[in-house]
N, C-alpha and C. Protein backbone atom coordinates (compact mmCIF):
# COMPACT_ATOMS: atom_id res chain seq x y z
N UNK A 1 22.24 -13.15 0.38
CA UNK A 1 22.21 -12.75 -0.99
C UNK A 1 22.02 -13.99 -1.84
N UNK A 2 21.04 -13.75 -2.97
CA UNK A 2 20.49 -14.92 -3.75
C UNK A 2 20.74 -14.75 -5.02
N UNK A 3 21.06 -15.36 -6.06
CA UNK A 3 21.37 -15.27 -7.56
C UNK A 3 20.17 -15.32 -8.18
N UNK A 4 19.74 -15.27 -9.33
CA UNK A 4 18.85 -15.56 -9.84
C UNK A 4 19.22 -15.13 -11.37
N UNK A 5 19.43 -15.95 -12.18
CA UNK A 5 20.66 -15.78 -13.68
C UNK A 5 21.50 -14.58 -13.25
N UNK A 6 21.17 -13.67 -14.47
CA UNK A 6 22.11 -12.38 -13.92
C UNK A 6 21.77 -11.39 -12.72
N UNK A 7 20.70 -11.59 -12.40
CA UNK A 7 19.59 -10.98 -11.04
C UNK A 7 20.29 -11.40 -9.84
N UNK A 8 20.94 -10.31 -9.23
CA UNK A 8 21.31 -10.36 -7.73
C UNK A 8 20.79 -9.45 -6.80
N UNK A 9 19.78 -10.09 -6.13
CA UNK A 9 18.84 -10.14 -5.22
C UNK A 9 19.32 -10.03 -3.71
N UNK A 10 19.45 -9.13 -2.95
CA UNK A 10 19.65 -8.90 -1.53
C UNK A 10 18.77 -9.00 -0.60
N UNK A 11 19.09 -9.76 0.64
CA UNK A 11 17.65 -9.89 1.18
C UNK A 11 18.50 -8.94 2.51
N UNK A 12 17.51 -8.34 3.08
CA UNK A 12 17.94 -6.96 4.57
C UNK A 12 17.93 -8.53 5.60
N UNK A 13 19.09 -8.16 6.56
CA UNK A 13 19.18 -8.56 7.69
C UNK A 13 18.38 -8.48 8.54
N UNK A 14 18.04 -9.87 9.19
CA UNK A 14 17.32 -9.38 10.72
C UNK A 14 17.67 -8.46 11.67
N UNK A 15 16.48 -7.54 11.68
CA UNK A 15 16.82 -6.52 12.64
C UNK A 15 16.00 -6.73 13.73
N UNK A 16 16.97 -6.48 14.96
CA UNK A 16 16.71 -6.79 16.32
C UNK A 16 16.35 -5.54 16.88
N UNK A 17 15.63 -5.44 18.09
CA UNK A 17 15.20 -3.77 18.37
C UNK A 17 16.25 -3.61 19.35
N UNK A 18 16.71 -2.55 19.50
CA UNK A 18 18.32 -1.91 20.05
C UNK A 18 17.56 -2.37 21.44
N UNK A 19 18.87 -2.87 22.23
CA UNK A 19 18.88 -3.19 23.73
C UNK A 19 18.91 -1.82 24.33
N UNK A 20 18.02 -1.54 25.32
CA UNK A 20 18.21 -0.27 26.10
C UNK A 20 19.29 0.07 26.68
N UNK A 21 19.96 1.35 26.95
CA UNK A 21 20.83 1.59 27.88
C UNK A 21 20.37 1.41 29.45
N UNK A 22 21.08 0.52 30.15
CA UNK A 22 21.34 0.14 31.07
C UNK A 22 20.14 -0.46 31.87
N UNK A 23 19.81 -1.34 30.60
CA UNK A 23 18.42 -2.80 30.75
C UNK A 23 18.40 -3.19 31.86
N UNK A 24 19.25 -3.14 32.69
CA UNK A 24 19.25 -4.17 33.75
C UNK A 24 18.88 -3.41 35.03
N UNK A 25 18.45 -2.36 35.01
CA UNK A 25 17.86 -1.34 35.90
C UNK A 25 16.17 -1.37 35.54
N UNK A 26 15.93 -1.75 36.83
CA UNK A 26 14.80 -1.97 36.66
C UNK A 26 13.39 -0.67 37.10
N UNK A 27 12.81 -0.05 36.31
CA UNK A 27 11.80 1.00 36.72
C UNK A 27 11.41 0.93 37.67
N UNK A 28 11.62 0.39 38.88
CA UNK A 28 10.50 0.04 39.57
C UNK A 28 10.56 1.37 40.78
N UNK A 29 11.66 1.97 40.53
CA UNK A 29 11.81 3.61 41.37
C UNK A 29 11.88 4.48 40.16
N UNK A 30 10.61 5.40 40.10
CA UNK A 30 10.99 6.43 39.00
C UNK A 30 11.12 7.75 39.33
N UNK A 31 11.68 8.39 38.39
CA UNK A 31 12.35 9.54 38.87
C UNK A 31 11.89 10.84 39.41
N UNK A 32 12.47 11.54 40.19
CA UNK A 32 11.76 12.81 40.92
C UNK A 32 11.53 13.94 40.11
N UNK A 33 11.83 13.69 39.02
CA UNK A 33 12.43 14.89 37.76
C UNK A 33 10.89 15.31 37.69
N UNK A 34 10.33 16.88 38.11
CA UNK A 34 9.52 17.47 37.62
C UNK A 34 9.41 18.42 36.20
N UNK A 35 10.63 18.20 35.58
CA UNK A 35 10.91 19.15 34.51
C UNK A 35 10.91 20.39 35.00
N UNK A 36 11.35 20.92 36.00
CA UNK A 36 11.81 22.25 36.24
C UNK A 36 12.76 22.46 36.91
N UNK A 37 14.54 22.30 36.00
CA UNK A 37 15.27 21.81 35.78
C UNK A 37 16.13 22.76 36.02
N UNK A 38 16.51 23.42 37.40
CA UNK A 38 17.56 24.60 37.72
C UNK A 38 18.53 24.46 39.11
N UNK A 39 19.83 24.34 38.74
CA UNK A 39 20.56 24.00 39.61
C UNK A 39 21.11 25.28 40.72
N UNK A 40 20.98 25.43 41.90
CA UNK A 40 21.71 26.43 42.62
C UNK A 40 22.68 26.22 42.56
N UNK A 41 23.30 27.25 43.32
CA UNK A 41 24.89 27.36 44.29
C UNK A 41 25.29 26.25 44.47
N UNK A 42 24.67 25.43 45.42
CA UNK A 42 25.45 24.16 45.42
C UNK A 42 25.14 22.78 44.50
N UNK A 43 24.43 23.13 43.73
CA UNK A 43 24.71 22.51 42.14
C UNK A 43 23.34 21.12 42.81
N UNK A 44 22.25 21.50 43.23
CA UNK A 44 21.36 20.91 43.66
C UNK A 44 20.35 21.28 42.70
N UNK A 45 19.04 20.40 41.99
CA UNK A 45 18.03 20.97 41.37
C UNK A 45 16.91 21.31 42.06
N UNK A 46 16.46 22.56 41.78
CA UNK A 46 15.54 23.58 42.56
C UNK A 46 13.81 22.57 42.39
N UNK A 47 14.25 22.27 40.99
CA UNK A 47 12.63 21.24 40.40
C UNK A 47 12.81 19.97 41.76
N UNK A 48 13.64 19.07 41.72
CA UNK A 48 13.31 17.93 42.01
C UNK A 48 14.67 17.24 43.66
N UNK A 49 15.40 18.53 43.73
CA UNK A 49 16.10 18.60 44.71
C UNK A 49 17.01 17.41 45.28
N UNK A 50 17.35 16.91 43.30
CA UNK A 50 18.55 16.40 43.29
C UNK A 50 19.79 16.61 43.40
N UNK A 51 20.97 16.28 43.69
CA UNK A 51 22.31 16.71 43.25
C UNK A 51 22.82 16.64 42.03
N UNK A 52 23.65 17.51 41.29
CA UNK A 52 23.77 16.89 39.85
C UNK A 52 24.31 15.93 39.80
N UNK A 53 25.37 15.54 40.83
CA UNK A 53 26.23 13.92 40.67
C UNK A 53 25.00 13.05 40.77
N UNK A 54 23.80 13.17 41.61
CA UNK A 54 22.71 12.28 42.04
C UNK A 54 22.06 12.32 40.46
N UNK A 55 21.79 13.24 39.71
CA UNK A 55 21.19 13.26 38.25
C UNK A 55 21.67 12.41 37.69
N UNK A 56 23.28 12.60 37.54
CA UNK A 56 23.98 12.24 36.62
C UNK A 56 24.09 10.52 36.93
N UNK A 57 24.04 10.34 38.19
CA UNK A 57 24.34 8.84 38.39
C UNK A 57 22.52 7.90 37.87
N UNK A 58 21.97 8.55 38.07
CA UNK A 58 20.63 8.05 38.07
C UNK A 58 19.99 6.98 37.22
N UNK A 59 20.75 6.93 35.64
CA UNK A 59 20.61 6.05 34.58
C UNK A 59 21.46 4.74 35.12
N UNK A 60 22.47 4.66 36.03
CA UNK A 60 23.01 3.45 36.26
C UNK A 60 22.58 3.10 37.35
N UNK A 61 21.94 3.72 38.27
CA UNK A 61 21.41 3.73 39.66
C UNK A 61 20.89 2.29 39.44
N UNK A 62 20.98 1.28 40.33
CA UNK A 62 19.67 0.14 41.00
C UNK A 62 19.09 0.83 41.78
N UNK A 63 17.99 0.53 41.79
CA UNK A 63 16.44 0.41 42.67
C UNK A 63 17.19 0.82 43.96
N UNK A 64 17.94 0.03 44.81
CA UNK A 64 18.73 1.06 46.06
C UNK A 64 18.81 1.80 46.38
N UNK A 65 19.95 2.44 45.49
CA UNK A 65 20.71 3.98 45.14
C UNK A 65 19.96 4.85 44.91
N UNK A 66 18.95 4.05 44.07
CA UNK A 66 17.44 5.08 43.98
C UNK A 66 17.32 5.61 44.84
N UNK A 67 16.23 4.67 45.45
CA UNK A 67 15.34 5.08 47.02
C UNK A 67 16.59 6.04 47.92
N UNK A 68 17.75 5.90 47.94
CA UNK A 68 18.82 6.52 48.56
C UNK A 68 18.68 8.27 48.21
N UNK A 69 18.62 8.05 46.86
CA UNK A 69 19.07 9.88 46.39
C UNK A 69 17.70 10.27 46.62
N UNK A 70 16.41 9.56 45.83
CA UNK A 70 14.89 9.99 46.39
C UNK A 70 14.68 10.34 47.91
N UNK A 71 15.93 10.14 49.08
CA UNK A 71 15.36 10.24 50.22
C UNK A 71 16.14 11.53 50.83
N UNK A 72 17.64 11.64 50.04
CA UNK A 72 18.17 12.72 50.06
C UNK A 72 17.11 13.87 49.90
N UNK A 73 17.21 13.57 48.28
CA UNK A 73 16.20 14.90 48.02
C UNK A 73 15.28 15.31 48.51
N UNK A 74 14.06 13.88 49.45
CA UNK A 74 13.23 15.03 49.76
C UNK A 74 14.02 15.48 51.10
N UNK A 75 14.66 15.16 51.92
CA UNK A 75 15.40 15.90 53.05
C UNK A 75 15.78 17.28 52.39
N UNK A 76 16.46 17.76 51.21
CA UNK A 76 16.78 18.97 50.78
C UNK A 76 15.20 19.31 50.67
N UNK A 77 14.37 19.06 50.21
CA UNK A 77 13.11 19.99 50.07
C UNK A 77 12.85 20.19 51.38
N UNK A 78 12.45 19.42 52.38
CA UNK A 78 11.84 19.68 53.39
C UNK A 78 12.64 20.90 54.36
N UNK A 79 14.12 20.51 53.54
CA UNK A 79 14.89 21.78 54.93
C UNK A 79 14.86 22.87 53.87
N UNK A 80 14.57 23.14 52.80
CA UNK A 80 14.30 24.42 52.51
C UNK A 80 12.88 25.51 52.72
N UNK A 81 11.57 23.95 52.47
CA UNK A 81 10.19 24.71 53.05
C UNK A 81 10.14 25.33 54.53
N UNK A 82 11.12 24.27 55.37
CA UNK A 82 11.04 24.78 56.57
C UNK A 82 11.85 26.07 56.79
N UNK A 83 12.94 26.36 56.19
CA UNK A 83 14.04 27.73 56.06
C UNK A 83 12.85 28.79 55.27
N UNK A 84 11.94 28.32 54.71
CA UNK A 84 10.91 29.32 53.89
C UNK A 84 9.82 29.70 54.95
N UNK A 85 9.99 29.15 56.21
CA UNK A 85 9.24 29.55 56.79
C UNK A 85 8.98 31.03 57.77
C-alpha cells in the first residue's frame, strides 16, 4: 500500500497459481476410469473394475500402487468375461 497526499492506493498481492492436490504423484499411470461409473455387490466398478477403496485411494496412489490396482482390475474384468462365457 502506497500514499499519495490524501490518495491511498492498494496494490493486489502476488498471486501464485494454487499447488495441486497431491503434486508429488506423478501422471505417469493414468487412470482406468471409463466414466461408466457403477459399483456392484461387492462395491467394485462395473466401468473400470476398480474397488471403491482402490478409487478412493487413487489421488494419493504413487506410480506403484497404481500399476498394482490397474492389475487388480484387469484380473476382475478378465474373470468376469470369462464367467460371461
Amino acid at each position: 500500500m502506497s500514499s499519495k497526499g490524501s490518495e491511498i492506493v492498494t496494490e493486489p498481492a502476488a498471486v501464485r497459481p494454487p499447488k495441486p492436490l497431491y503434486s508429488n504423484v506423478s501422471p505417469a499411470v493414468s487412470s482406468p476410469c471409463i466414466s461408466l461409473c457403477r459399483l456392484d455387490e461387492q462395491k467394485v466398478c462395473r466401468g473400470c473394475f476398480r474397488h471403491v477403496e482402490d478409487i478412493r485411494e487413487w489421488r494419493s496412489a504413487d506410480d506403484q500402487r497404481r500399476r498394482v490396482i490397474c492389475a487388480q482390475a484387469l484380473l476382475r474384468k478378465q474373470s468376469v468375461a470369462a464367467e460371461g462365457l
